[in-house]
Structures are given as C-alpha cells and as structure tokens.
N, C-alpha and C. Protein backbone atom coordinates (compact mmCIF):
# COMPACT_ATOMS: atom_id res chain seq x y z
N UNK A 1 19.46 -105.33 -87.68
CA UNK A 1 18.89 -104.27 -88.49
C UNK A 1 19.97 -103.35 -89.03
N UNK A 2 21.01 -103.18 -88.57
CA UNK A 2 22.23 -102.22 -88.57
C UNK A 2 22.82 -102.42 -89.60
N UNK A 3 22.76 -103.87 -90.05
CA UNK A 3 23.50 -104.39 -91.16
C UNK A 3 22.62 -104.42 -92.28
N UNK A 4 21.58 -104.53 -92.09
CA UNK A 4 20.43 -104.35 -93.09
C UNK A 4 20.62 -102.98 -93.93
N UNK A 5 20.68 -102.22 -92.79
CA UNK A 5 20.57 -100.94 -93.43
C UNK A 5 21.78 -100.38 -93.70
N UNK A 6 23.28 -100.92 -93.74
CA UNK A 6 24.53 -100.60 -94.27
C UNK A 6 24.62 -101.47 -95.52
N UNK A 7 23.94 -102.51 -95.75
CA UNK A 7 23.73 -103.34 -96.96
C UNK A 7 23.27 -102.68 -97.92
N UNK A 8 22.03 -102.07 -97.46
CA UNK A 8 21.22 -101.07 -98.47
C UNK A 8 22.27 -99.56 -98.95
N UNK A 9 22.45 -99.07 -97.73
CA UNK A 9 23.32 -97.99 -98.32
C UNK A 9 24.57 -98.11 -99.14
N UNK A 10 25.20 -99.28 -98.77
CA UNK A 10 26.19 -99.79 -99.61
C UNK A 10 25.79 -100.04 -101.34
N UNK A 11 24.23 -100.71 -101.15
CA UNK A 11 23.62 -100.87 -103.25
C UNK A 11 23.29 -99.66 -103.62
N UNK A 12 23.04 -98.74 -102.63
CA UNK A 12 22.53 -97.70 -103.42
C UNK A 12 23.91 -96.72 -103.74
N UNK A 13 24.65 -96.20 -103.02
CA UNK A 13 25.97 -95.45 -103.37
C UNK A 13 26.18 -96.18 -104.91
N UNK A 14 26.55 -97.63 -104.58
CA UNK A 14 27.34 -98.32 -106.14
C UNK A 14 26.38 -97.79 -106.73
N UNK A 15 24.61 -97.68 -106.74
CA UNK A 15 24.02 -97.56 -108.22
C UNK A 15 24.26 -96.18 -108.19
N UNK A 16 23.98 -94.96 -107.21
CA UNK A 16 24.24 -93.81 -107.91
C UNK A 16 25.72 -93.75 -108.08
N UNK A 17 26.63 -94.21 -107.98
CA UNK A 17 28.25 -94.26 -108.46
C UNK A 17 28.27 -94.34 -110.19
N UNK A 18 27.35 -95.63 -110.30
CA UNK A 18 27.49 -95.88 -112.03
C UNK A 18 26.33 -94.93 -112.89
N UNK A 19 25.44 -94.61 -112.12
CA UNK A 19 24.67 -93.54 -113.03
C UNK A 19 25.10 -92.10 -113.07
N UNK A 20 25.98 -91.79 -112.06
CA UNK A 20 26.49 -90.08 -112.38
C UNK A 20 27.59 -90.45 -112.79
N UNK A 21 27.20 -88.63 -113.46
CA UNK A 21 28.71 -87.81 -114.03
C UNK A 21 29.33 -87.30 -113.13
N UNK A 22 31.09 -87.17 -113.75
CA UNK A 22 31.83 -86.46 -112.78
C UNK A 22 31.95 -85.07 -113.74
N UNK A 23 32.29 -84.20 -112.38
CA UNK A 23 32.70 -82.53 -112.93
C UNK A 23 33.58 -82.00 -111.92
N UNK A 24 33.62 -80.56 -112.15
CA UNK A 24 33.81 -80.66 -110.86
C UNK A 24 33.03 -78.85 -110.59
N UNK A 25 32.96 -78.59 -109.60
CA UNK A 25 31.82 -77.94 -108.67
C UNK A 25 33.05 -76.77 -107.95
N UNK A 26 32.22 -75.48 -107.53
CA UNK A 26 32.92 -74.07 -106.49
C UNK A 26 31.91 -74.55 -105.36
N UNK A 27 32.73 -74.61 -104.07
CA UNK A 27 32.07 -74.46 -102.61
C UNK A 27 31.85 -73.05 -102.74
N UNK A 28 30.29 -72.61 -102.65
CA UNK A 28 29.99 -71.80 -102.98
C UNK A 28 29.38 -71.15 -100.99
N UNK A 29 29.59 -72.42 -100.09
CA UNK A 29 28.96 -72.15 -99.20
C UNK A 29 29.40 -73.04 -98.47
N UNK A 30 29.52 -73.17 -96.81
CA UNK A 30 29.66 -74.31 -96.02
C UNK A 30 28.25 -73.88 -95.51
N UNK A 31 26.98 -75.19 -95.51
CA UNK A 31 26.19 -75.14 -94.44
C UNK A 31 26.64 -76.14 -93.22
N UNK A 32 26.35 -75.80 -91.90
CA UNK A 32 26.76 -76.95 -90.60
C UNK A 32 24.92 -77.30 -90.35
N UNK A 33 25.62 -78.49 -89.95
CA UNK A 33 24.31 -79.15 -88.98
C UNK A 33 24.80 -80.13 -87.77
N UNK A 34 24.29 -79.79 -86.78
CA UNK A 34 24.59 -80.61 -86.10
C UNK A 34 23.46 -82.17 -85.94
N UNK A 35 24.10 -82.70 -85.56
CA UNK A 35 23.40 -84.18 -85.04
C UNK A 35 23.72 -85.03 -84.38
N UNK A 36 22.47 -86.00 -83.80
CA UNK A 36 22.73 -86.82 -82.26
C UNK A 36 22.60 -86.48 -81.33
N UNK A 37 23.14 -87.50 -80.00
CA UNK A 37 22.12 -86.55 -78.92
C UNK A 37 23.50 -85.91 -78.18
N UNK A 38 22.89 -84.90 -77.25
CA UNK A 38 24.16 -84.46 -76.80
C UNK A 38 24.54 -85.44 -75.37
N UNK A 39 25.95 -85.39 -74.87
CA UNK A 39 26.81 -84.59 -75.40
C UNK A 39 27.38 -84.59 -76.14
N UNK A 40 27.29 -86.24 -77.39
CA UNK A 40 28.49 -86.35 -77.84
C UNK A 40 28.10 -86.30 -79.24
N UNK A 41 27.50 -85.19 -79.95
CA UNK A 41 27.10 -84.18 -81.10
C UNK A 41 28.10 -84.03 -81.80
N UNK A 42 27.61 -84.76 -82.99
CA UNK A 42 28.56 -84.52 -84.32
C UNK A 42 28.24 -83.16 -85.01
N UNK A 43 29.08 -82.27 -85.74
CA UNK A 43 28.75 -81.06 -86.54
C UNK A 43 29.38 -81.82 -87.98
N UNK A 44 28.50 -82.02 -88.92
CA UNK A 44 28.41 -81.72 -90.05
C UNK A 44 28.38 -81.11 -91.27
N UNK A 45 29.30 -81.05 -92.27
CA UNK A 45 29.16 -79.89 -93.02
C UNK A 45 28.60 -80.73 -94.69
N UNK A 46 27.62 -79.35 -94.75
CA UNK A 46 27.23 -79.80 -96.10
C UNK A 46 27.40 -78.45 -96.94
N UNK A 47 28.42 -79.00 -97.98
CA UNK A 47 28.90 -77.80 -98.74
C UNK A 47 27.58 -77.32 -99.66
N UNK A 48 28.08 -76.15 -100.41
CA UNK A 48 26.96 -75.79 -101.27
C UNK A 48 27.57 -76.01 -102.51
N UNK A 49 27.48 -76.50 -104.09
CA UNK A 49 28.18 -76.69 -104.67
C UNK A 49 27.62 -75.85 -106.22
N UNK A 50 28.29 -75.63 -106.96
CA UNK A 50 28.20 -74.56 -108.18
C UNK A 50 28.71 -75.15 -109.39
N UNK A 51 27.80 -75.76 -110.10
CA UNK A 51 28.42 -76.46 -111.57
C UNK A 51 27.86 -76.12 -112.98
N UNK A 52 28.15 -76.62 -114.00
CA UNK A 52 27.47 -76.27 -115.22
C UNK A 52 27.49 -77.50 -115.58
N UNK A 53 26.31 -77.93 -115.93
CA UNK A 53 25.46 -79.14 -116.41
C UNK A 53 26.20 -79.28 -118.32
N UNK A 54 25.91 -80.28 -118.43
CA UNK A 54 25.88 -80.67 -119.98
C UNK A 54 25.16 -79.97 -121.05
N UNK A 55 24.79 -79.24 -120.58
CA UNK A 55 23.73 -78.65 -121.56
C UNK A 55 24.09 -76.85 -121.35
N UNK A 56 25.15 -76.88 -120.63
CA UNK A 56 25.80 -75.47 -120.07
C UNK A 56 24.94 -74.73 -119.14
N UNK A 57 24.17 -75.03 -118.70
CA UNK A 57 23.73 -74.47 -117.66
C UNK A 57 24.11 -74.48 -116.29
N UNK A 58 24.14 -73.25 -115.39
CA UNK A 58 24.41 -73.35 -114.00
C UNK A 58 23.57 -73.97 -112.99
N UNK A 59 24.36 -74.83 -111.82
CA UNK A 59 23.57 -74.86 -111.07
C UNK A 59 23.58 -75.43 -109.79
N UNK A 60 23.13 -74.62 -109.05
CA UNK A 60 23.84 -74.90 -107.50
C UNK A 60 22.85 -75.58 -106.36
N UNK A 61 23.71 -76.75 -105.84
CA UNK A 61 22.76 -77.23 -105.08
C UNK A 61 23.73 -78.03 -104.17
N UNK A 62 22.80 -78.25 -102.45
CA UNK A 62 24.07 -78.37 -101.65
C UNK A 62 24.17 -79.94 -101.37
N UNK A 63 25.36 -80.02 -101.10
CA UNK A 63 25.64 -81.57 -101.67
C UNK A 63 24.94 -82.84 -100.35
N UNK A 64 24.16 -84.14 -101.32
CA UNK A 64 23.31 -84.64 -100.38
C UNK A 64 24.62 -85.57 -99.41
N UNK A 65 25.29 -85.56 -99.65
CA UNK A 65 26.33 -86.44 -98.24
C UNK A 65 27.44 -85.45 -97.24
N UNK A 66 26.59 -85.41 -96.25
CA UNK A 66 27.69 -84.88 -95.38
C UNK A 66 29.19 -85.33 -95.18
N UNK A 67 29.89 -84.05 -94.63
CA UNK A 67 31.10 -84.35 -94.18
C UNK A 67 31.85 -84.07 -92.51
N UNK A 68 32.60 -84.61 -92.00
CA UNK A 68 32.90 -83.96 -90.88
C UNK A 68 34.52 -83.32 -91.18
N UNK A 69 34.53 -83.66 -92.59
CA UNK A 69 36.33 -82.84 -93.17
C UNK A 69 35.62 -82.08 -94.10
N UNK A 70 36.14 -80.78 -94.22
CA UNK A 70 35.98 -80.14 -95.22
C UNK A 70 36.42 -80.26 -96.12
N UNK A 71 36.07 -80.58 -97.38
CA UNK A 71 36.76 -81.15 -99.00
C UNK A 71 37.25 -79.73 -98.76
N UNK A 72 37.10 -78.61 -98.42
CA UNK A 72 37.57 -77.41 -99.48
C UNK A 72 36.95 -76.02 -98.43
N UNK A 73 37.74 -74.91 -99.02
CA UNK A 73 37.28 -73.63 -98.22
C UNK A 73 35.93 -72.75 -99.52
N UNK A 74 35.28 -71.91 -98.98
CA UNK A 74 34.58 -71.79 -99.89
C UNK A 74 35.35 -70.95 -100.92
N UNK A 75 35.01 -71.13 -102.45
CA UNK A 75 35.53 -70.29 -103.82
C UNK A 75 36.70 -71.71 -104.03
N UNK A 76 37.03 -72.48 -103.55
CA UNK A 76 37.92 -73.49 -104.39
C UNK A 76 37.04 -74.80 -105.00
N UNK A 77 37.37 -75.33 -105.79
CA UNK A 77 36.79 -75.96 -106.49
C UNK A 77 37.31 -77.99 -106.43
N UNK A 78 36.45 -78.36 -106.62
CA UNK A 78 36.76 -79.87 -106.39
C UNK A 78 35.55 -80.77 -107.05
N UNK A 79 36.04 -82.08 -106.78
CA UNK A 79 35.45 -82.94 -108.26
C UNK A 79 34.63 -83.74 -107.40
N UNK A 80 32.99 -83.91 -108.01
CA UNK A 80 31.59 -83.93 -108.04
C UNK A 80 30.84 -85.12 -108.62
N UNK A 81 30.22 -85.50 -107.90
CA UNK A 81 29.77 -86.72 -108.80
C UNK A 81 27.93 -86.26 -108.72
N UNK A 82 27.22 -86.11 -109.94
CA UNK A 82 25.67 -85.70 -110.02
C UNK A 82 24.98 -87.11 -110.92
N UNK A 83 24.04 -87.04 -110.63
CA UNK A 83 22.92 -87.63 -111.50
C UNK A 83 22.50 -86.84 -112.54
N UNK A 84 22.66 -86.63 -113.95
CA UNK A 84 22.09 -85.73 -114.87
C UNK A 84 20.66 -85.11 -115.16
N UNK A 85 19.77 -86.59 -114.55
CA UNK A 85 18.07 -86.36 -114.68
C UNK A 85 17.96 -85.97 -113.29
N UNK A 86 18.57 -85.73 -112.37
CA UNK A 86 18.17 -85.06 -111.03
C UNK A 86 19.47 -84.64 -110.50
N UNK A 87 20.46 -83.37 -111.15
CA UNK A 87 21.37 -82.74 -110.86
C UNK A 87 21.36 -81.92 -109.16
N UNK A 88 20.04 -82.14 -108.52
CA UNK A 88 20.32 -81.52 -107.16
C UNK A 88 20.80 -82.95 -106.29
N UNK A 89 20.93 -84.09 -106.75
CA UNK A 89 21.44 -85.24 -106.13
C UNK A 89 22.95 -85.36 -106.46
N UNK A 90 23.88 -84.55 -106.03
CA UNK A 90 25.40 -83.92 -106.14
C UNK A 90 26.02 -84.43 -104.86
N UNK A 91 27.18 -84.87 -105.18
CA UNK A 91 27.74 -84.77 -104.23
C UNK A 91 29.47 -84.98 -104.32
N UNK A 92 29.97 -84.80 -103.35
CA UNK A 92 31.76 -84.25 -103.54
C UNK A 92 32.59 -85.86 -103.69
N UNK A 93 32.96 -85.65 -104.25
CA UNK A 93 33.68 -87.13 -105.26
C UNK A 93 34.94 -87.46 -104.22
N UNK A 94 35.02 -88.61 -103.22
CA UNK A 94 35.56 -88.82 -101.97
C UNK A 94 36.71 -90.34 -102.81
C-alpha cells in the first residue's frame, strides 16, 4: 500500500508541477504543527506566503507542503510555485 500511495503522490506533484506558475512569495508567517505519535514527533513548518497574482492582485495563503527546513525567516522572500484557478494551492519552489 506504501508504494501505492508514493506512486500517487509522485503523479500528482508532476501534474501540479506542469500546471503552476512560478513567482515568488514574502514569508509572511511561520505556522508549526506537530505530527505522529510521540515520542518521536516531527514539528513541521508551514510558511504563510504573500504574492500578487497575474491579474495584480494580493494574496496570501499558507503553503500546502510542509517543511522541516525553513526556506526562509519571515519578511524574506523566495520562489513559489501556485495553480492560477486555485492560487491558495501555493507552495515554496524546492
């Protein structure tokens, strides 16, 4: 099943890879989450990210793939990969 479901996540990254734009985005925020069981609990960070769309509009939304490295401190800026017809599906360009 393990592989099943790294198969799948593997087609879906490539398709949202070829359907977004790149930009690039302000860490406007670190949110943490933790997860798993304890003791051996991963902390996660999911940045908050701040861009202007194609159409010049702002807009901030926090990015759907966690990290356990921080791309960035918050107020620096780094490059973003979004979906245009669903710009809250963002995430930090690895």
């Amino acid at each position: 099943m393990a592989v099943g479901v790294a198969i799948h996540r593997s087609v879906a990254n490539r398709a949202f890879r070829r359907a977004a734009v790149r930009t690039e985005a302000e860490i406007t925020e670190i949110r943490w989450k933790d997860v798993g069981p304890l003791p051996d609990r991963d902390r996660l960070a999911f940045p908050m990210l701040r861009f202007t769309l194609a159409d010049g509009s702002v807009y901030e939304t926090r990015s759907e793939q966690p990290t356990r490295r921080l791309p960035g401190d918050v107020g620096d800026r780094v490059g973003i990969l979004y979906l245009p017809d669903e710009p809250g599906r963002a995430r930090v360009e690895t």
